[in-house]
Structures are given as structure tokens and as C-alpha cells.
Protein backbone atom coordinates (compact mmCIF):
# COMPACT_ATOMS: atom_id res chain seq x y z
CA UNK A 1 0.00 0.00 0.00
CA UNK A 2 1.38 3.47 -1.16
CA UNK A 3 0.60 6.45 1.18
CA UNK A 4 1.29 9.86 0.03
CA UNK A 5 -0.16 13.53 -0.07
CA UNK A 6 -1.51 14.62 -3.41
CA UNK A 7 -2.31 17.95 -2.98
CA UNK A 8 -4.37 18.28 0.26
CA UNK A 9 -5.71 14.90 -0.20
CA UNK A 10 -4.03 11.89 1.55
CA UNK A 11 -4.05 8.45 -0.50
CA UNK A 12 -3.58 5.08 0.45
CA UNK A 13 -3.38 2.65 -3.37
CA UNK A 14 -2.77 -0.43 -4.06
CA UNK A 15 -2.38 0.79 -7.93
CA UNK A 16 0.49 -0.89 -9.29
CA UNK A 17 3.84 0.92 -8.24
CA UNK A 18 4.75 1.13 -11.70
CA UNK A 19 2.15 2.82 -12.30
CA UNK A 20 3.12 6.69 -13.47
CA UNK A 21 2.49 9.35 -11.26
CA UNK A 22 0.85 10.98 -14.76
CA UNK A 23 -1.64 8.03 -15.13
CA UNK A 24 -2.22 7.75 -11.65
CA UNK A 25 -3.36 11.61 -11.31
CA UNK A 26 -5.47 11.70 -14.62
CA UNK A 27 -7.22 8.16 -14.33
CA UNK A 28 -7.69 7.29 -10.99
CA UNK A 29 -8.04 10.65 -9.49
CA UNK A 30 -9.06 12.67 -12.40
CA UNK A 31 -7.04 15.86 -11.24
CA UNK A 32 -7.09 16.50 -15.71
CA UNK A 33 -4.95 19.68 -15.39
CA UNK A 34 -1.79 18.04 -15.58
CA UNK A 35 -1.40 16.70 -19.79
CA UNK A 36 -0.07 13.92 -21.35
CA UNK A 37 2.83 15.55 -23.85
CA UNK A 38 5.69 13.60 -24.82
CA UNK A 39 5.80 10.88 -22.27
CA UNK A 40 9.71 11.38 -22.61
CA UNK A 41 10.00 13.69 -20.10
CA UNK A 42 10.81 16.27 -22.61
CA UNK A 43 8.06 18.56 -23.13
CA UNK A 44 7.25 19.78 -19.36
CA UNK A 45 3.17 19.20 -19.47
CA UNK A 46 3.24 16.91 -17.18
CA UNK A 47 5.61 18.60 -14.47
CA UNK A 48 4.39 18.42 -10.62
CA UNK A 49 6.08 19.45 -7.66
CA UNK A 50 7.68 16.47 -5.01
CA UNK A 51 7.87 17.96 -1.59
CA UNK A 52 9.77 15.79 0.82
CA UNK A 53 10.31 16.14 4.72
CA UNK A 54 14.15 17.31 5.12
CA UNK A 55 14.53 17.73 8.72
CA UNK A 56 11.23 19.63 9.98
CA UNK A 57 10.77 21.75 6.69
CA UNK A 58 9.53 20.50 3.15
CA UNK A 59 11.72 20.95 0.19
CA UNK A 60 10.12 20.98 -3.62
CA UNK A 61 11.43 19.70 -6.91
CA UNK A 62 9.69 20.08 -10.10
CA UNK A 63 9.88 16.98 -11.46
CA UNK A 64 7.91 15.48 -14.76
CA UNK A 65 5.37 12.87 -13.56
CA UNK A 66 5.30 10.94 -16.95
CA UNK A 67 8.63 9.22 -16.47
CA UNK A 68 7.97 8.55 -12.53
CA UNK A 69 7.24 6.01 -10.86
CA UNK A 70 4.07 5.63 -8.31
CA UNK A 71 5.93 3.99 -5.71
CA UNK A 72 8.33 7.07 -5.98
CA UNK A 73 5.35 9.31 -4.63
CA UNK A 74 5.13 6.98 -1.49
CA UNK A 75 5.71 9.52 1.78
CA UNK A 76 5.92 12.45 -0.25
CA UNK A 77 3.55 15.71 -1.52
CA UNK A 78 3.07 15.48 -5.16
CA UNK A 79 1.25 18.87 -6.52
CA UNK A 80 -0.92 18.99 -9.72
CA UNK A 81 -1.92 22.39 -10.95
CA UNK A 82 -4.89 22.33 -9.26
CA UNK A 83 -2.97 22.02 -6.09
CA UNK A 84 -1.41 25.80 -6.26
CA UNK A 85 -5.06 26.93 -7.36
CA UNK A 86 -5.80 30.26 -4.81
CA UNK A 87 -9.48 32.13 -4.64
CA UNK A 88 -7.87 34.21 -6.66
CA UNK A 89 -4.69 33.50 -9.09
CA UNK A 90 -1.63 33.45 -7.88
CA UNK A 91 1.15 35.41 -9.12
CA UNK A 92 2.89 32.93 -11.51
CA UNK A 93 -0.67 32.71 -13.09
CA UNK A 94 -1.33 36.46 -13.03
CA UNK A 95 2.07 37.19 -14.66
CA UNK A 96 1.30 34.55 -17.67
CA UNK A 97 -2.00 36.72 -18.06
CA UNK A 98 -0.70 40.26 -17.72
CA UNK A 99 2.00 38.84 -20.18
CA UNK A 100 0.40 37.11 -22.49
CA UNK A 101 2.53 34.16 -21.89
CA UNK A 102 -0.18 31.40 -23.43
CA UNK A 103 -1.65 30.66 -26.60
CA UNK A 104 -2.82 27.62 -26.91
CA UNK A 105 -2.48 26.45 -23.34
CA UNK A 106 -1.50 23.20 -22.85
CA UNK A 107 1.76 23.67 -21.78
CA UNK A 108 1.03 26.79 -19.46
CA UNK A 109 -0.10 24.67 -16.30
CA UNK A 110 3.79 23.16 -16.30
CA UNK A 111 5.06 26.79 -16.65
CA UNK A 112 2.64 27.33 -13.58
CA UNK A 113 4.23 24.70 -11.40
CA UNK A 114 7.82 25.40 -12.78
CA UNK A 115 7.23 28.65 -11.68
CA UNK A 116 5.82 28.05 -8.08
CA UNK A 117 8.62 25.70 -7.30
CA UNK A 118 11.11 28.30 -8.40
CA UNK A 119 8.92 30.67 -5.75
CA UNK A 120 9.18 27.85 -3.02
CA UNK A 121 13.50 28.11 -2.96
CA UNK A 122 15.14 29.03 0.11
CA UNK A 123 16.83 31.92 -1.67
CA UNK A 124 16.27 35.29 -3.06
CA UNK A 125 14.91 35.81 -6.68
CA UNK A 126 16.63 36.44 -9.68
CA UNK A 127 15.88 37.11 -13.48
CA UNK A 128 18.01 34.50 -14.60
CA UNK A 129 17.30 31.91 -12.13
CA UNK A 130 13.76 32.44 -12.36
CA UNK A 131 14.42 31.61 -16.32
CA UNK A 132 16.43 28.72 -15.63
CA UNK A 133 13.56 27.13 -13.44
CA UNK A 134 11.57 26.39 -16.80
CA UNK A 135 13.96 25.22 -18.95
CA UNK A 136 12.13 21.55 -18.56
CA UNK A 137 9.48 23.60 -20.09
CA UNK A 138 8.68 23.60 -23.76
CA UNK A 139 6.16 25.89 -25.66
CA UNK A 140 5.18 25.82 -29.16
CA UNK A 141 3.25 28.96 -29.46
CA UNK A 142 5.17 31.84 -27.93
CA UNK A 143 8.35 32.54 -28.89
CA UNK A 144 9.01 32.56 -25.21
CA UNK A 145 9.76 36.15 -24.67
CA UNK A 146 6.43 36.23 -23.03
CA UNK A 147 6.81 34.00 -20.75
CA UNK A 148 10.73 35.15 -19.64
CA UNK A 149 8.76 38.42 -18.68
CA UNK A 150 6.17 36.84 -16.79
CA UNK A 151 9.10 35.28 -14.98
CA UNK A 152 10.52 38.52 -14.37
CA UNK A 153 6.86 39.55 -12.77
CA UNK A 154 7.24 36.90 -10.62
CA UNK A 155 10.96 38.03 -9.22
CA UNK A 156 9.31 41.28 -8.52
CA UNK A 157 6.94 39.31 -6.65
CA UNK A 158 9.13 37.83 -4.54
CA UNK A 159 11.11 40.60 -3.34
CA UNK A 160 11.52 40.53 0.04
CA UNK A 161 10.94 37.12 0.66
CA UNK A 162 11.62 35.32 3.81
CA UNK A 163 14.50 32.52 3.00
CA UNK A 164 14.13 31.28 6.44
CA UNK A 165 10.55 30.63 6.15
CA UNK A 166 9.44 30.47 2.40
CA UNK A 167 6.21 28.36 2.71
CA UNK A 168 4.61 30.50 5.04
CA UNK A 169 5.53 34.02 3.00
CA UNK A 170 4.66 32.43 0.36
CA UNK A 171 0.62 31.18 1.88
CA UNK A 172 0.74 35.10 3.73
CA UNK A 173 1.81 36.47 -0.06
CA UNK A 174 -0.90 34.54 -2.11
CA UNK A 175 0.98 32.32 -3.87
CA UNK A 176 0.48 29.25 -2.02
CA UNK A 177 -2.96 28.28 -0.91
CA UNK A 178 -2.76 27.66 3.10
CA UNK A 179 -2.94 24.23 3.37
CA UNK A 180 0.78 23.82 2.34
CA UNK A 181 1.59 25.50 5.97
CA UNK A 182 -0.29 21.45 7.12
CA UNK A 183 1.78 19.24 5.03
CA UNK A 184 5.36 18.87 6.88
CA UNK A 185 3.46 17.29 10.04
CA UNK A 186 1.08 15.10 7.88
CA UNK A 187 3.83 13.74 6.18
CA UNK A 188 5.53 12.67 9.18
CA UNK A 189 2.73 10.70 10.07
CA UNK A 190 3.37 8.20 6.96
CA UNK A 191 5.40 5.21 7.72
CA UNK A 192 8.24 4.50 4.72
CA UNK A 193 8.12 1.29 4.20
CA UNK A 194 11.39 -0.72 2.76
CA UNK A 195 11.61 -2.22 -0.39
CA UNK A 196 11.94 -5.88 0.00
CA UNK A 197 14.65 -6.98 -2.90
CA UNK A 198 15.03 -10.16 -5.00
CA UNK A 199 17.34 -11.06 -7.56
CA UNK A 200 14.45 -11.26 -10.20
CA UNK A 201 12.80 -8.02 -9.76
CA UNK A 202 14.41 -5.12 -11.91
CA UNK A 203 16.10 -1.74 -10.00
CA UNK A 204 14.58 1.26 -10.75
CA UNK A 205 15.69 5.08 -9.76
CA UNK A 206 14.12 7.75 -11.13
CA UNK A 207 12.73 5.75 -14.04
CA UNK A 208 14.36 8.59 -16.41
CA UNK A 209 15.23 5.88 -19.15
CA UNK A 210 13.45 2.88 -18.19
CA UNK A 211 9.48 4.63 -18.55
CA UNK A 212 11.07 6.37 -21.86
CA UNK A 213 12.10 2.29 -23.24
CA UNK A 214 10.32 0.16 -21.58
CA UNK A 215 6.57 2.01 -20.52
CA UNK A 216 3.97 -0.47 -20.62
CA UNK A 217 6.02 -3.69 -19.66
CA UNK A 218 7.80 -1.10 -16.64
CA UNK A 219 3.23 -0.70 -15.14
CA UNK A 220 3.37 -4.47 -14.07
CA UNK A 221 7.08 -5.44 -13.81
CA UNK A 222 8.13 -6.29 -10.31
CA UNK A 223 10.86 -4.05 -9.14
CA UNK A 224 13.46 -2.76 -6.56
CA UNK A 225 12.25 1.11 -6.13
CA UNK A 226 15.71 2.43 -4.65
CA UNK A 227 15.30 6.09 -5.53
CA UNK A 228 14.64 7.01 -1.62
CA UNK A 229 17.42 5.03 -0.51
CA UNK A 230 18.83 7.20 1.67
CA UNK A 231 22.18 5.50 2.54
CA UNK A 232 23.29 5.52 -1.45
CA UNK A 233 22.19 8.94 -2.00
CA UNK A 234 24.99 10.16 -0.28
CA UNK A 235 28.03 11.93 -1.67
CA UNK A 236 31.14 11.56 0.80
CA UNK A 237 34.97 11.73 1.18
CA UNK A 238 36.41 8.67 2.01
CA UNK A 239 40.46 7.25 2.21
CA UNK A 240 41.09 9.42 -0.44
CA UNK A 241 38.47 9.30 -2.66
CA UNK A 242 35.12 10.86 -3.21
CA UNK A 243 31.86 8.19 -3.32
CA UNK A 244 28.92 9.04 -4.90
CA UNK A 245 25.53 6.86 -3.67
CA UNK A 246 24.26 5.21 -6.89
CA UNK A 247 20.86 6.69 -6.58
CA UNK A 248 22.32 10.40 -6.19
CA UNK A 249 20.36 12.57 -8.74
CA UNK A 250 21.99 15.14 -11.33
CA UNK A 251 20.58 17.56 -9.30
CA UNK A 252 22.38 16.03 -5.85
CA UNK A 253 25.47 16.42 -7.82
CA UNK A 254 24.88 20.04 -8.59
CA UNK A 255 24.50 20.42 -4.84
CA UNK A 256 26.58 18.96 -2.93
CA UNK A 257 29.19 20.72 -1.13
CA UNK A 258 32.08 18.37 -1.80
CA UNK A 259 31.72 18.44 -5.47
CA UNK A 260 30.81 22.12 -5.16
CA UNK A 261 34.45 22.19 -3.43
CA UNK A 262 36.54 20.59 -5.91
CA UNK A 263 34.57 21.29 -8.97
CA UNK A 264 34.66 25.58 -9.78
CA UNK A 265 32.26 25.07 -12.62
CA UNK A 266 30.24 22.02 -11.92
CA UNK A 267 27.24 24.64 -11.88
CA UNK A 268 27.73 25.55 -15.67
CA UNK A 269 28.89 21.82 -16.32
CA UNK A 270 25.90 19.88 -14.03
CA UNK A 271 23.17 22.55 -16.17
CA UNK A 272 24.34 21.14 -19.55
CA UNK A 273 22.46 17.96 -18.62
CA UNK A 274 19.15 17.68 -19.52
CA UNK A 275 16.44 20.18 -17.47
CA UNK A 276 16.05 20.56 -13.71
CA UNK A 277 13.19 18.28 -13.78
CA UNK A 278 14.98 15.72 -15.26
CA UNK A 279 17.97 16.60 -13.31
CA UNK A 280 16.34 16.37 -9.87
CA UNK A 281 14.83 12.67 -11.44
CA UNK A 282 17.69 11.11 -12.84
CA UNK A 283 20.01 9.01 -11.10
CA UNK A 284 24.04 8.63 -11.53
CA UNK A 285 23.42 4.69 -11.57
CA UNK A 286 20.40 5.15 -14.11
CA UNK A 287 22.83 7.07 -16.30
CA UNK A 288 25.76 4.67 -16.67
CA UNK A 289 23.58 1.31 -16.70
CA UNK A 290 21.37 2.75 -19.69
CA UNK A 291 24.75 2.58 -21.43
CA UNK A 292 24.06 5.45 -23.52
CA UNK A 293 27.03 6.60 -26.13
CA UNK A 294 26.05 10.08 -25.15
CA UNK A 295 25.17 9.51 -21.61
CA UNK A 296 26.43 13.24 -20.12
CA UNK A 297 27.16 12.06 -16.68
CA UNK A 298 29.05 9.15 -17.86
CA UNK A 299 30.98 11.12 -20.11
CA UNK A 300 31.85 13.56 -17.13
CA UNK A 301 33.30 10.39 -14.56
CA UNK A 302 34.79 8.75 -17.33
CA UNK A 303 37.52 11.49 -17.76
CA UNK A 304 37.89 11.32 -13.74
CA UNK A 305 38.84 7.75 -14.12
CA UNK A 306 35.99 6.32 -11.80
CA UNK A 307 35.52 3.47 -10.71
CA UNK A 308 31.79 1.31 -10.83
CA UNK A 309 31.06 -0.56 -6.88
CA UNK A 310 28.64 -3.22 -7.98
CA UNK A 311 27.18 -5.49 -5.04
CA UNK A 312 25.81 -9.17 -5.44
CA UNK A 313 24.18 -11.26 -3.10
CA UNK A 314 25.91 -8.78 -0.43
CA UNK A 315 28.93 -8.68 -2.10
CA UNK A 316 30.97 -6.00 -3.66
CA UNK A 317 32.68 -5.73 -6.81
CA UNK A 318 35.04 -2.67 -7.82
CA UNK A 319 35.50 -2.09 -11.74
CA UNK A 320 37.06 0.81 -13.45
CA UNK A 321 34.30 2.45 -15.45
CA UNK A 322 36.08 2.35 -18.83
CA UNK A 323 36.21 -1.52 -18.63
CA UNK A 324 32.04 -1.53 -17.97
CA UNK A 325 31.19 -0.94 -21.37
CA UNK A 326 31.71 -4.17 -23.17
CA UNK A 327 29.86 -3.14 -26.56
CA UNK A 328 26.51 -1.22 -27.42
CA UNK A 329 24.24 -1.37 -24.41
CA UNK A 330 26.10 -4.42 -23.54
CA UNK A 331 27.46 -4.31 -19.93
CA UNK A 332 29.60 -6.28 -17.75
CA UNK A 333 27.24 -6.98 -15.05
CA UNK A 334 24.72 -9.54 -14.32
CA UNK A 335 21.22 -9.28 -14.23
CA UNK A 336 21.65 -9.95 -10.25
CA UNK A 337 24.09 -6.63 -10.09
CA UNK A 338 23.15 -3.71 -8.55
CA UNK A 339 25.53 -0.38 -8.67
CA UNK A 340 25.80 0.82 -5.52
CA UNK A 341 28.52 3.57 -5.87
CA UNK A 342 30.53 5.54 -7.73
CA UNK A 343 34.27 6.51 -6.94
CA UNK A 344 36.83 8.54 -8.01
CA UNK A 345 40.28 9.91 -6.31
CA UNK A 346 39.98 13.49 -4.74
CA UNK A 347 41.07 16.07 -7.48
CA UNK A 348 44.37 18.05 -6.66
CA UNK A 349 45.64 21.54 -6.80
CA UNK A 350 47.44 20.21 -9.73
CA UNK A 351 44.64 18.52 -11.44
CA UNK A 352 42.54 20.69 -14.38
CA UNK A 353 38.84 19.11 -15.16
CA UNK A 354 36.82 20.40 -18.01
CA UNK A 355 33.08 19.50 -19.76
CA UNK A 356 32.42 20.33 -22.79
CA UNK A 357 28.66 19.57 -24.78
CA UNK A 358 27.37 20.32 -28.29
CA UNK A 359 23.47 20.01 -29.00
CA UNK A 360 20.79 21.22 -31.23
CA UNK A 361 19.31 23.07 -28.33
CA UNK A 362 21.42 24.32 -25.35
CA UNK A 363 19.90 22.44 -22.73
CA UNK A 364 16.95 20.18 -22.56
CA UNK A 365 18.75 18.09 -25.28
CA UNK A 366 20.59 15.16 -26.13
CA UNK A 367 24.58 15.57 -27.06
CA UNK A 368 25.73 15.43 -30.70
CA UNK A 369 28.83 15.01 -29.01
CA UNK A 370 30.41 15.53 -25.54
CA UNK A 371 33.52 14.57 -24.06
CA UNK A 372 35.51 15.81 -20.73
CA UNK A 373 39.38 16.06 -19.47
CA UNK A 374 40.95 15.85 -16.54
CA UNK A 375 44.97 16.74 -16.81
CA UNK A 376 47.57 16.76 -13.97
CA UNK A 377 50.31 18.83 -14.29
CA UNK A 378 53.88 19.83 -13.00
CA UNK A 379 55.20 23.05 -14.53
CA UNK A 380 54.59 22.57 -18.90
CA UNK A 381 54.40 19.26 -18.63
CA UNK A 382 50.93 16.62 -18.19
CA UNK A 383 51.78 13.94 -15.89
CA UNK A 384 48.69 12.25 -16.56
CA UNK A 385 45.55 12.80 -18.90
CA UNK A 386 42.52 11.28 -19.10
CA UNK A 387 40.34 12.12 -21.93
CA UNK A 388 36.31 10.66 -22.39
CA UNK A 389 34.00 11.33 -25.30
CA UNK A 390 30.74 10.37 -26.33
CA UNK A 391 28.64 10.59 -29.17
CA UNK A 392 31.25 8.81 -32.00
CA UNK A 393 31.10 5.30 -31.45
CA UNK A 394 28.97 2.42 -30.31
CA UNK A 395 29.80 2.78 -26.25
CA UNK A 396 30.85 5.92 -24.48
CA UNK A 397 34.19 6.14 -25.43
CA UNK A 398 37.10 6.39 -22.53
CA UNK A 399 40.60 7.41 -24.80
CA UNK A 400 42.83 4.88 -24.39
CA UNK A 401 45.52 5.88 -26.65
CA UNK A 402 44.81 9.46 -26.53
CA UNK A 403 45.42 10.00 -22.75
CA UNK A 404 48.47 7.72 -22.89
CA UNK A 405 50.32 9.80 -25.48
CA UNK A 406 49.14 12.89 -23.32
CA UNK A 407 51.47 11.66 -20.47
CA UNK A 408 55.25 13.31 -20.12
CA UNK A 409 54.10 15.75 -22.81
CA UNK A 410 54.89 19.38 -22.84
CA UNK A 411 51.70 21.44 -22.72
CA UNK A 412 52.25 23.06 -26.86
CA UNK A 413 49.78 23.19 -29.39
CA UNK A 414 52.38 20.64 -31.04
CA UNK A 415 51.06 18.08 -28.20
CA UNK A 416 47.71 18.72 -28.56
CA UNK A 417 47.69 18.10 -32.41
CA UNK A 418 49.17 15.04 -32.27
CA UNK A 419 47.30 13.75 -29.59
CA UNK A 420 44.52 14.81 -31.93
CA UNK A 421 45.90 12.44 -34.73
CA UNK A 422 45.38 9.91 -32.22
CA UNK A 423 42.24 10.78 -31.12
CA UNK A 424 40.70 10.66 -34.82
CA UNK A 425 41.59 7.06 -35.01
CA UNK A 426 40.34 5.81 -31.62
CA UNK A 427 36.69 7.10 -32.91
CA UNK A 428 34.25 5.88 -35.37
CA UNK A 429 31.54 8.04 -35.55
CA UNK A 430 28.20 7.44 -38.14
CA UNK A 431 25.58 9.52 -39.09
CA UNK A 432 22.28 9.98 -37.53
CA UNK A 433 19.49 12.20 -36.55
CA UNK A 434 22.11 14.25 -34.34
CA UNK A 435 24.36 14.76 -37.31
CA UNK A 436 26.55 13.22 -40.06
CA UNK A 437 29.84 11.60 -39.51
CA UNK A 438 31.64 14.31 -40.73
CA UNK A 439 30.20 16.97 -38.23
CA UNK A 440 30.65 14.34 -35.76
CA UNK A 441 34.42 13.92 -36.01
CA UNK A 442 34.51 18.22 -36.77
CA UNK A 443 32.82 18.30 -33.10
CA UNK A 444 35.12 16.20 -31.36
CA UNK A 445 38.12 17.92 -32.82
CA UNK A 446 36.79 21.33 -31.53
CA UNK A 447 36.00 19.93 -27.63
CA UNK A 448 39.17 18.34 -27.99
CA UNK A 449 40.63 22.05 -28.42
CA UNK A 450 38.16 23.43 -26.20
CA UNK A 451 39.63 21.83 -23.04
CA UNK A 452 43.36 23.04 -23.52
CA UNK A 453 41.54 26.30 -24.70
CA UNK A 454 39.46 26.56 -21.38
CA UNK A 455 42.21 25.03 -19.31
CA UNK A 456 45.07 26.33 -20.82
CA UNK A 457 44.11 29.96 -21.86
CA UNK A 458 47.60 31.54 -21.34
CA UNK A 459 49.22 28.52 -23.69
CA UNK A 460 46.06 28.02 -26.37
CA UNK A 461 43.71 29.93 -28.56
CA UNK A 462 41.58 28.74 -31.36
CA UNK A 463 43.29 30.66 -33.52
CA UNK A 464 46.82 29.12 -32.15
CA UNK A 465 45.42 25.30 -32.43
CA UNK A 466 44.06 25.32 -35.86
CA UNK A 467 47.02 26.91 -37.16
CA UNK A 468 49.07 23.77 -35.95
CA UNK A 469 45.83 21.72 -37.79
């Protein structure tokens, strides 16, 4: 039996936990604002807000309710539009009206909630980061512009807001009907219950790529729901390395302080993938076992030389990440496998880590190609180079050959075109929907240069590589 708030109703279901929470709202409780779109997770239609108990307050992620699972709902607040409704509108509704910021309207009610979880942040407003919070949005009608100055209504909304107590501005300020201020206690009255685990059923996270594949056979399949499990959502320092829980989202990533620490521009890097909704669903285990050639977070551990902790039957097994990718979606792990953590060694003073992504659309998009770099240096020379890309071959591609000729180099554009000689025969790119070969292996050459560019500005310019080229 589930138990969970949707919006001031509680519900106990015995619907099938693989149920979405999209189906689940629309059929069974036929709360109709919140539309069917893409079912990919794409579009934004569909997006609710998750509140969850973290310590005595609530905290709210937008998240998009086609890809999630019921059983992820289970001691939580999920939010349809309907939930936010006010006697009156609120201000993220007002502003799309004094705006103009609809047309045809089916994608304004996931603007609305995009826009009240934005409002519901412990921080003060901004332009852009009011922006940002609807980039899992998508509308067909608009141009947008409207709707960026609706979101800049809302900022001036929020002026003044209480960071210490956001809920209860928000209820005194109209944009939160008042029964939010009764949630955090009711939801401490719901029990969690464990998942009981057996080799058969199938582990699911966030159900990012599993409800995108596998919909209909994921409503009935029995499962292992470990996206709440707390212990491997951690993110920790430990004998020298840093561990990150296998069920740590994107977003968790983006957050932490650790990473935050040893990472100056994981917050431009962590934004290239996908939306926030998607960010705050998708786990780091969900995004290596999919086995993606363009999977963005696998891409960004490859180049930190990570290793994959898989446990069976209680036991653990530790395997460098390049050596998990056996062939196209092909794995080495057994079906009885679970990834429990990720690990890599502690970047050093010494150490330089770039991320570099190329797209049709800046974010919200799959990679035509993306690749990172992590080099160690002493004075002008690398001491070590490790070099991933994805996006031009069957697996995502860890460079062998290309961070082994890197080593004992001398930091030159020389160096960097030669390793690039390298580099075009470790690939084999084809055309596709995301681009020809051709573009393919013209995009790899230019992230290739982008991370001595962005790493190296003092030693490389574009102008400086290509004239080496």
C-alpha cells in the first residue's frame, strides 16, 4: 500500500507501483490539469512538484510525472496544478496573463508549477534563475519572450521574501494556498516502508530511461524502487576518494558541497544535462547502466577515471568504469548486479577538469557530441591525462591511446595536435538524426581544443590550435 499527499488529499493505493504518477493523477483521481505531452520527459506538461520532509521543513522539486514512478510518490507531496489553485490566481498565473505568456495552453499549467517551485526556494529571486527554473518547459506557441517576462513579474513578486521561512511568506503572499503551511506534520505521520529486494525483480531510480524504453512492460514489472534510498544517496569523502551513492540525482550532484568544493564550474557543467526536472529525477546509476554513447554524466566520470562498486548477493565488486562498457548497451554486469557507488580519487591543486557539450538546443537536449578532461600537471608538462568522449562510437568512449600519449608531454599546441591524430583514429563516428559523420568527427576535434583552450588559456587559442591543424 502506497501512502502519500496529493495535494491536500491523503491516498492510500494499491495501484500498481509502476504505475506513473501521470496516469495515476489523470485516471484514478481525475485531477485533468496536468497533460499527457511527450511521455519522454521532454516537453514539461506533465511537471508536478515532489515535496519531501528534510529535517522539519519541506523541500520541492519540479519533477515530470510521466517518467515517474508511483511507488516514488510513497511519503511524499506530489502537486498537480490544481494544487497551487488560490481564490484568486496566484502570481505565476497572473504574470502569464498580464503577459500574455499562453496561446494555446497546454503547456502553461507546467510553466505554472515550474514557476511556483522556483517561488518555493530558500533563496532570493533572480531574473536569470527564475528563467532557468523552466527550462524543462517547452512551448510551441510563444516565442518565449512572453513568458521570460512573466518570470521577471514573478521576481518582482518575490522581493523581500523570507528565506528562512518560504512556505509560510509564500501562503501570507498569495501564492500558495494555506494548506501547504499542514503538510510537513502530515507527512511525518506516513510510515516508509522498505523495499523488499530479489534477484528477479528489476532496480529502478528515477525511471528517467526505463518509462522512456520500456513504458507499458515497466506498469506491471516487479521491481526494486531504490530512488529514496537514503544511505546511497549520499556523496562523501572517504580514504582518499570521493563516493557518490548510486541513486544520487543530477541535481544532488549540482548540490553537494564536496563536489561544489573541488569542482569551480560544476554549476555551468551539471546545467548542460538535460532540465532541472529531469535533473532532480535522474540518477548517476540510471545514467551509466542505460549505457548510452552520449550519456552526459558518464561522459563527465569517465575522464575522472571512476571506478563502478557493484554489489551481489551482499557482495561488492570494484570495476574501473572504462572496462564496464563491453559493446553497445552491452554491460559487464549480471542481471543480479546492482551499482551501488561511484568513486573517483579526490582532485588536486594540480589537477585541471573540463566538460564540454554540443546540442541542437542548449539544454533540454541530447549531445551530438560531448567529451571531458581531466589533466595533472607539473610546470609545462601533463603527468597524466585522461580524456572521455561520447557521441562517435557504439559505447561511451574512454581514450585509451589518446590519454596515454598525453602523459610526459609538454603542454604546446604541437602536443595537442598530435594527440589529436590519435584521437581521430580511436573514434568511429556514423551519421544519424544528431548529425553526419563528418560533423561528428569536426565536433570532437573542436572539444578536444576546447579543453586546452578553457584550461590552458595563457598557452592556447583557437586561432593558435588550428594553425598547428
Amino acid at each position: 500500500m502506497l501512502q502519500f499527499i496529493l495535494n491536500d488529499e491523503m491516498i492510500n493505493t494499491d495501484v500498481a507501483k509502476g504505475t506513473t504518477v501521470l496516469d495515476f493523477v489523470r485516471y484514478h483521481q481525475h485531477l485533468r490539469g496536468t497533460k499527457i505531452g511527450c511521455r519522454e520527459g521532454d516537453c514539461g506538461a506533465c511537471t508536478v512538484l515532489v515535496g519531501e520532509l528534510d529535517g522539519k521543513n519541506m523541500r520541492y522539486q519540479t519533477m515530470t510525472c510521466c517518467l515517474m514512478p508511483l511507488a516514488n510518490a510513497h511519503g511524499k507531496h506530489i502537486v498537480t496544478i490544481e494544487g497551487i489553485n488560490t481564490s484568486n490566481l496566484n502570481p505565476a498565473q497572473q504574470a502569464m496573463v498580464d503577459e500574455g505568456g499562453t496561446q494555446c495552453g497546454f503547456c502553461t499549467v507546467g510553466f505554472i508549477v515550474s514557476m511556483t517551485g522556483f517561488c518555493m526556494e530558500d533563496e532570493q529571486a533572480t531574473y536569470d534563475k527564475a528563467v532557468a527554473s523552466v527550462d524543462g518547459n517547452i512551448c510551441r506557441c510563444t516565442g518565449y519572450k512572453s513568458i521570460e517576462r512573466a518570470c521577471g513579474c514573478m521576481v518582482k513578486s518575490l522581493k523581500n521574501k523570507n528565506v528562512n521561512s518560504p512556505i509560510d511568506w509564500l501562503i501570507k503572499k498569495g501564492h500558495l494556498p494555506a494548506y501547504f503551511s499542514t503538510i510537513a506534520p502530515r507527512i511525518k505521520l506516513i510510515k516508509k516502508e522498505k523495499t523488499v529486494s530479489t534477484k528477479n525483480n528489476i532496480p529502478v531510480g528515477g525511471g528517467t530511461d526505463l518509462y522512456v524504453q520500456r513504458p507499458e512492460e515497466m506498469i506491471d514489472k516487479a521491481a526494486n524502487h531504490l530512488f529514496d534510498s537514503v544511505k546511497y544517496k549520499d556523496i562523501k569523502s572517504k580514504g582518499g576518494y570521493i563516493y557518490i551513492g548510486a541513486e544520487a540525482t543530477a541535481t544532488d550532484i549540482l548540490q553537494a558541497p564536496l563536489m561544489q568544493k573541488h569542482f569551480p564550474s560544476l554549476d555551468e557543467e551539471m546545467k548542460l544535462v538535460s532540465s532541472t526536472p529531469i535533473r532532480n529525477m535522474g540518477t548517476i546509476a540510471g545514467n551509466f547502466v542505460n549505457a548510452s554513447p552520449i550519456g552526459d554524466l558518464t561522459i563527465y566520470f569517465l575522464a575522472l577515471n571512476s571506478d563502478v562498486i557493484l554489489e551481489r548477493n551482499g557482495k561488492e565488486r570494484i570495476l574501473a568504469l572504462n572496462k564496464f562498457y563491453l559493446g553497445y548497451k552491452k554491460l559487464d554486469k549480471k542481471p543480479s548486479d546492482v551499482v551501488r557507488w561511484i568513486r573517483f580519487k579526490k582532485p588536486t591543486k594540480t589537477q585541471h577538469y573540463n566538460f564540454e557539450k554540443v546540442c541542437k538546443r542548449t539544454y533540454l537536449d541530447i549531445a551530438s557530441v560531448n567529451s571531458a578532461a581531466l589533466i595533472t600537471k607539473k610546470g609545462n608538462k601533463i603527468t597524466e591525462a585522461h580524456i572521455s568522449i561520447g557521441g562517435v562510437g557504439p559505447i561511451p568512449t574512454y581514450l585509451f591511446k589518446t590519454s596515454a600519449f598525453l602523459k610526459e608531454k609538454a603542454i604546446t599546441p604541437e602536443t595537442v595536435e598530435q594527440a589529436h591524430k590519435i584521437l581521430e583514429k580511436e573514434i568511429s563516428p556514423i551519421s544519424d538524426a544528431r548529425g553526419s559523420a563528418d560533423y561528428k568527427r569536426l565536433l570532437a576535434r573542436q572539444l578536444f581544443f576546447a579543453h586546452f583552450i578553457d584550461l590552458f588559456p595563457a598557452k592556447f587559442s583557437l586561432t593558435s590550435l588550428l594553425l598547428t591543424h
